[in-house]
N, C-alpha and C. Protein backbone atom coordinates (compact mmCIF):
# COMPACT_ATOMS: atom_id res chain seq x y z
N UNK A 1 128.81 211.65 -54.17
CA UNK A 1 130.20 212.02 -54.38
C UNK A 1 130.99 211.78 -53.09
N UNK A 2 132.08 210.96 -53.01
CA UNK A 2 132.77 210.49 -51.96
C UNK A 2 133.64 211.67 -51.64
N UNK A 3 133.77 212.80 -50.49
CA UNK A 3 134.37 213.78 -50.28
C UNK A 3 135.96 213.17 -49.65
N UNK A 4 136.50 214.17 -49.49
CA UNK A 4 138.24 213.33 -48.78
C UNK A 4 137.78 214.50 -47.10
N UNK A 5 138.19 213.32 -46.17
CA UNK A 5 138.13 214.00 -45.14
C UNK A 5 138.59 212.30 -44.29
N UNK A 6 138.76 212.88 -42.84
CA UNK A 6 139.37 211.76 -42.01
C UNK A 6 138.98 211.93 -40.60
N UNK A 7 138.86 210.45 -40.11
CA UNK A 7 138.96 210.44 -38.55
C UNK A 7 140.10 209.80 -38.47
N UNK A 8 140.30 209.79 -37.01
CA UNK A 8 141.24 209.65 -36.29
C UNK A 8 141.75 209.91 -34.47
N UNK A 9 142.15 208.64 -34.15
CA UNK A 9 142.55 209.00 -32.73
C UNK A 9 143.64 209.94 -32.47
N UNK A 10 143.41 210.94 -31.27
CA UNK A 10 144.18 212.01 -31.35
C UNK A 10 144.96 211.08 -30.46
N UNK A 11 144.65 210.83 -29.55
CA UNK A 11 145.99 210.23 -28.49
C UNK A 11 147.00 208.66 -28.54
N UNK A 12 147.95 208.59 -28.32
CA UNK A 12 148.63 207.82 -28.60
C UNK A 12 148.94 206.59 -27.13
N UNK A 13 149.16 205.22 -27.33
CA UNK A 13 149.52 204.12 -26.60
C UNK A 13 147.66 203.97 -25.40
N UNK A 14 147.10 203.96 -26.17
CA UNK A 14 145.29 204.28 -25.57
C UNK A 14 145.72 202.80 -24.66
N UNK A 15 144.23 202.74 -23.75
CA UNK A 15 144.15 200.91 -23.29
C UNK A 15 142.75 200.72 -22.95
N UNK A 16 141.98 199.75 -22.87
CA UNK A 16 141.04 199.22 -22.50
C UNK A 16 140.44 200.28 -21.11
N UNK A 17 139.48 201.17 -21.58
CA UNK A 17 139.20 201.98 -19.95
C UNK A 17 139.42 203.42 -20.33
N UNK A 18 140.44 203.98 -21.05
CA UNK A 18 140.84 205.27 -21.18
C UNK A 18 139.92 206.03 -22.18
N UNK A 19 139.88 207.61 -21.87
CA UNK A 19 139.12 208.25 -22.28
C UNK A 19 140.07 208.68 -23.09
N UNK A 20 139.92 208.63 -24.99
CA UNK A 20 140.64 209.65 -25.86
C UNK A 20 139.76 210.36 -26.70
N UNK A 21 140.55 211.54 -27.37
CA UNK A 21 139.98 212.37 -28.18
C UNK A 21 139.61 212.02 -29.84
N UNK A 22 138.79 212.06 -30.02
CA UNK A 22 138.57 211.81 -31.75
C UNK A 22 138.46 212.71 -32.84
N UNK A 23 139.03 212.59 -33.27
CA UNK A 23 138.77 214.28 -34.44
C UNK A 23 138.36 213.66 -35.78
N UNK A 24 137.08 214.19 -36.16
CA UNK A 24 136.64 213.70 -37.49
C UNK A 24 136.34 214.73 -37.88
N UNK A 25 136.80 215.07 -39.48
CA UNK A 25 137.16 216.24 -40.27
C UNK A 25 136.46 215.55 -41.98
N UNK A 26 136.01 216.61 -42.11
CA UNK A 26 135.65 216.28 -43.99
C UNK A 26 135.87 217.77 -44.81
N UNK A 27 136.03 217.73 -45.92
CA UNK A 27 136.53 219.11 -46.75
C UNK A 27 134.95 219.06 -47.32
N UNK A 28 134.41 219.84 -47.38
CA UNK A 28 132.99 220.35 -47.64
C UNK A 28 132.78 222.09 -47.71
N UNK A 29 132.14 222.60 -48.93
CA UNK A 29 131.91 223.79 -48.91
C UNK A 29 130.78 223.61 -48.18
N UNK A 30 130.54 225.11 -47.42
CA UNK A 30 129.22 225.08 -46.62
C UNK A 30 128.51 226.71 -47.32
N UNK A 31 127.46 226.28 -47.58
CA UNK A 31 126.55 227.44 -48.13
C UNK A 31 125.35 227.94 -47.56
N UNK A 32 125.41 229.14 -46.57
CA UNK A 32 123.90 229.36 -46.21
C UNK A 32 122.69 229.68 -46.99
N UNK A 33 122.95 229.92 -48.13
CA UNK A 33 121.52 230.19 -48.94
C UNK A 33 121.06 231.98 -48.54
N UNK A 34 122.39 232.38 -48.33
CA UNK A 34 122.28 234.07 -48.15
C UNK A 34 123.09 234.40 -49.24
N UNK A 35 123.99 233.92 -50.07
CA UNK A 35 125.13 234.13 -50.80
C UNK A 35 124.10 234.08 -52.60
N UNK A 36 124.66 234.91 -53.15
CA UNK A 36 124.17 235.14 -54.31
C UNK A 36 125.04 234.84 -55.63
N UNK A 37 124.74 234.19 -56.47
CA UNK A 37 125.51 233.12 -57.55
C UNK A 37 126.34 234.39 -58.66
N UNK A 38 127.54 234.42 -58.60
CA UNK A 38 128.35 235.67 -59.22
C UNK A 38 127.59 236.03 -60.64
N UNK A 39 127.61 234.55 -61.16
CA UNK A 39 126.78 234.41 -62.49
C UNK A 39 125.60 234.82 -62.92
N UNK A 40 124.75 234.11 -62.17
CA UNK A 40 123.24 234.43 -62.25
C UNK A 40 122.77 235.25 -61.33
N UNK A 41 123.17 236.12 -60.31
CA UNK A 41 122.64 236.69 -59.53
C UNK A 41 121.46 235.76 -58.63
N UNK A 42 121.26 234.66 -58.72
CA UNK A 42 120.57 234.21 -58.22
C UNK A 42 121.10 233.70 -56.48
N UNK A 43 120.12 233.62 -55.41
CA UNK A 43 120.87 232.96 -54.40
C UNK A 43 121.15 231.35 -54.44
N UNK A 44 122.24 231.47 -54.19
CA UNK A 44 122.87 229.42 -53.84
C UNK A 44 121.96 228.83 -52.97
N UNK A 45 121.62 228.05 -53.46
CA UNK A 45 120.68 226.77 -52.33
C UNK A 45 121.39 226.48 -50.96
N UNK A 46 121.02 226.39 -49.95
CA UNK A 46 121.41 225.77 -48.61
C UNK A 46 122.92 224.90 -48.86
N UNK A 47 123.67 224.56 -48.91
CA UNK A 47 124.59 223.15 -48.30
C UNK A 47 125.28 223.35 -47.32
N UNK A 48 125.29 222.39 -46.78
CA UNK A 48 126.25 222.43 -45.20
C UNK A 48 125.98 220.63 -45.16
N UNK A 49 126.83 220.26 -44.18
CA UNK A 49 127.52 219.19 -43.04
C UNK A 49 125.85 219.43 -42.32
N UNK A 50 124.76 218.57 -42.10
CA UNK A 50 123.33 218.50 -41.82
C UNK A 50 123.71 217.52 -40.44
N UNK A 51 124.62 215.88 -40.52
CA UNK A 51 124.79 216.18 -39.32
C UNK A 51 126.16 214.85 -39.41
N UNK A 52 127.14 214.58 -38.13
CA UNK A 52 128.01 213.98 -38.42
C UNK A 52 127.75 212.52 -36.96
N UNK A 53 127.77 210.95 -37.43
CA UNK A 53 127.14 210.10 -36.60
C UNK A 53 128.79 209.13 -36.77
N UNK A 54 128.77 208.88 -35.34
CA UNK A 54 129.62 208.12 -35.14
C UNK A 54 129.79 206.95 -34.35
N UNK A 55 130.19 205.68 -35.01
CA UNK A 55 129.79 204.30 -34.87
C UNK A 55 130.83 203.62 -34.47
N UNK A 56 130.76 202.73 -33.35
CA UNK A 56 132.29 201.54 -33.21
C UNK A 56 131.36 200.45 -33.42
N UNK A 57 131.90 199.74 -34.70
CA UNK A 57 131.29 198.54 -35.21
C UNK A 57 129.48 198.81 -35.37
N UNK A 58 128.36 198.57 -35.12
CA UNK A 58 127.28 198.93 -35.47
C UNK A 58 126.79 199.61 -34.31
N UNK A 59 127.10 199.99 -33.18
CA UNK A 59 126.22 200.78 -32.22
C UNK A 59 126.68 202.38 -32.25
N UNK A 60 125.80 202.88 -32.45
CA UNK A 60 126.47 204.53 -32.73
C UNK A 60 126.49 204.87 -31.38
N UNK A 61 127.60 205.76 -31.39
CA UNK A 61 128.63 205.92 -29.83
C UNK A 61 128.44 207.91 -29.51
N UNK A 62 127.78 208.17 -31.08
CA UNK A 62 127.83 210.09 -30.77
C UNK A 62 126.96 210.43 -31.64
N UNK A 63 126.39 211.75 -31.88
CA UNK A 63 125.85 212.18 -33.10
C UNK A 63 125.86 213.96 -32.98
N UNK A 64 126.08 214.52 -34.18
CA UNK A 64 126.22 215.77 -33.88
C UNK A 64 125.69 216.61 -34.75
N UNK A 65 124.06 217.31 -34.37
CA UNK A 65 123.98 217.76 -35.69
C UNK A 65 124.20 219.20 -35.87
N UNK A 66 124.54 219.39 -37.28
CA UNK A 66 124.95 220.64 -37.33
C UNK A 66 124.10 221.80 -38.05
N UNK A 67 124.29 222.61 -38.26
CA UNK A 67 123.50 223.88 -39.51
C UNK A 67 124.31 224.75 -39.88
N UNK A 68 123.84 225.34 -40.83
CA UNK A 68 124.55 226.45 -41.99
C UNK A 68 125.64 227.38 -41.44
N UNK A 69 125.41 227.76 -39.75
CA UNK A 69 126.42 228.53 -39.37
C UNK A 69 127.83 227.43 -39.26
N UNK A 70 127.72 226.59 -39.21
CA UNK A 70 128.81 225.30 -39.43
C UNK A 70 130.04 226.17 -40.67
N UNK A 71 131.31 225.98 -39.71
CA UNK A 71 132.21 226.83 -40.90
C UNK A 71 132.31 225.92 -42.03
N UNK A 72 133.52 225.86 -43.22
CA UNK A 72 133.57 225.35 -44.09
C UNK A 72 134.36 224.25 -44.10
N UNK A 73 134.62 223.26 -44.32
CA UNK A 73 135.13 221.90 -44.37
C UNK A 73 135.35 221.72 -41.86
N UNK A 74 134.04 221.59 -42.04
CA UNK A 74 133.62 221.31 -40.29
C UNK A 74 135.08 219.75 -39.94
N UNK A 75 134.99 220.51 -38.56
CA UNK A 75 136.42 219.44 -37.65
C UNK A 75 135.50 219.24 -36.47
N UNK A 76 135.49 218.54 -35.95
CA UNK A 76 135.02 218.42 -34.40
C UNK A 76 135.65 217.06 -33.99
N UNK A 77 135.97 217.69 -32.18
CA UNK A 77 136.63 216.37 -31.47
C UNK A 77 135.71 216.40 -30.69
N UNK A 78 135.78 214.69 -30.24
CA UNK A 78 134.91 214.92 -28.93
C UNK A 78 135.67 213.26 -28.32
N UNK A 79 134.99 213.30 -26.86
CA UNK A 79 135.75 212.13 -26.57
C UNK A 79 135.02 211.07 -26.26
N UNK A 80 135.83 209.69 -25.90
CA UNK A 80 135.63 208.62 -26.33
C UNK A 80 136.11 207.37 -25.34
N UNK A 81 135.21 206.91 -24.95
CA UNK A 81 136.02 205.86 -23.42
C UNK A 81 136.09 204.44 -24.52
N UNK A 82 137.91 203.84 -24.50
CA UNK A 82 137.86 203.24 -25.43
C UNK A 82 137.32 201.71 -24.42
N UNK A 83 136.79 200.82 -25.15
CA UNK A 83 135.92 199.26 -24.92
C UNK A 83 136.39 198.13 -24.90
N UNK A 84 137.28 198.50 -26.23
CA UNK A 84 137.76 197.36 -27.00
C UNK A 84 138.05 197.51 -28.27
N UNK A 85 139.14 197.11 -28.50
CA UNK A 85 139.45 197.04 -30.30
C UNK A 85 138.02 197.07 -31.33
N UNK A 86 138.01 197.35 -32.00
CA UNK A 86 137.02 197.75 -33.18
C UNK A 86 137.29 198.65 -34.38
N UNK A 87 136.18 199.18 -35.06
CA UNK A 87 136.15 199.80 -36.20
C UNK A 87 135.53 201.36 -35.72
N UNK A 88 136.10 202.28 -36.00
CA UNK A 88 135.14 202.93 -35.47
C UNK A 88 134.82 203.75 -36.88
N UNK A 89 133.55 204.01 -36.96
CA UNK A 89 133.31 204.74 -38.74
C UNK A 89 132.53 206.19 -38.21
N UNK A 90 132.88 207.12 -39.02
CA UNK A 90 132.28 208.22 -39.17
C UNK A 90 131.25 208.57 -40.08
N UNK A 91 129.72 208.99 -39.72
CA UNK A 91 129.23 208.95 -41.07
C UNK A 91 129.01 210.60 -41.10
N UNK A 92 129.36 211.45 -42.60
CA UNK A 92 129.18 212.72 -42.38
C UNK A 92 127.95 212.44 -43.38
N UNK A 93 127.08 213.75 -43.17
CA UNK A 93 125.60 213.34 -44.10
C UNK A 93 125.10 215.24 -44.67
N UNK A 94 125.33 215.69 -45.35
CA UNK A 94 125.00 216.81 -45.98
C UNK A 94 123.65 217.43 -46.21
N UNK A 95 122.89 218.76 -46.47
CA UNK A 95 121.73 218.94 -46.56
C UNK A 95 120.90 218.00 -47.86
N UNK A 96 121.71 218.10 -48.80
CA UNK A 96 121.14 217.03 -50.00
C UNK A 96 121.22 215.64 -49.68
N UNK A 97 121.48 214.96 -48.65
CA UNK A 97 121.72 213.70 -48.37
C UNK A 97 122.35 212.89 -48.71
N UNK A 98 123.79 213.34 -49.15
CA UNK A 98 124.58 212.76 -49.51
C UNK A 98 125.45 212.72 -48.27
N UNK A 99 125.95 211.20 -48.05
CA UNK A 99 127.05 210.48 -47.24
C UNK A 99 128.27 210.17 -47.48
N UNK A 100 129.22 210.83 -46.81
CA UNK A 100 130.31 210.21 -46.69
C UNK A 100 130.44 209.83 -45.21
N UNK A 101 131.60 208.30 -45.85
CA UNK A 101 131.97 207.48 -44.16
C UNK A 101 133.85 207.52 -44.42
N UNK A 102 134.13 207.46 -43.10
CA UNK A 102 135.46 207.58 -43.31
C UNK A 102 135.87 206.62 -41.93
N UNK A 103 136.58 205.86 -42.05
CA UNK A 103 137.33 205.00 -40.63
C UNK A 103 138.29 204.74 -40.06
N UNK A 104 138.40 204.11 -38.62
CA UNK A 104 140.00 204.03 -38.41
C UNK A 104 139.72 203.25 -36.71
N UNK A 105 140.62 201.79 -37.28
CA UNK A 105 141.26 200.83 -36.42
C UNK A 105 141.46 201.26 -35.09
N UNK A 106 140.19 201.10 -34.22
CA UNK A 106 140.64 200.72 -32.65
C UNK A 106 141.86 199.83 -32.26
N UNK A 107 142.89 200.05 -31.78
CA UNK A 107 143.92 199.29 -31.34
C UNK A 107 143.97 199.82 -29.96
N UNK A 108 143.58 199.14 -28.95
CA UNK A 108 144.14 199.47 -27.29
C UNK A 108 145.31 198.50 -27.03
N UNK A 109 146.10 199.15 -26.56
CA UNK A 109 147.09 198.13 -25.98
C UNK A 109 147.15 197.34 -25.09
């Protein structure tokens, strides 16, 4: 299931050399497997954001993994010495192993 969530460069007029901020965000319920199903009384299985990998063109540049205390639809910035124009993709990856990627156009001036 393709979730809606986004990266993105936080800083503006970047250049070849400069360090900017990246914020990659996905909307995801997160479930510790302590929570009990209203319905069935039963407890909810684990889900959470397992871990979030981040790529400019094919060399991964970060990786961050996370666990259940992870709040609910997880944000994290971190920074980024830009290279050169590229792609940079986010891959978010869940306890069931499901992936979402989300991207956004290196432009240095």
């Amino acid at each position: 299931m393709e979730r809606r969530g986004v990266v993105k460069i936080i800083d503006k007029g970047y250049k070849v050399g400069d360090v900017v901020k990246v914020q990659a965000m996905i909307i995801h319920p997160m479930d510790t497997g302590f929570q009990k199903d209203q319905h069935s009384g039963q407890l909810k299985p684990k889900f959470y954001v397992q871990t979030i990998t981040a790529f400019l063109g094919d060399r991964k540049i970060a990786e961050f993994d996370m666990g259940v205390s992870a709040s609910a639809n997880p944000k994290i910035i971190f920074p980024y010495k830009i290279t050169g124009p590229g792609t940079l993709k986010v891959v978010f990856e869940n306890s069931e192993g499901e992936k979402t990627e989300k991207t956004t156009d290196v432009k240095p001036q």
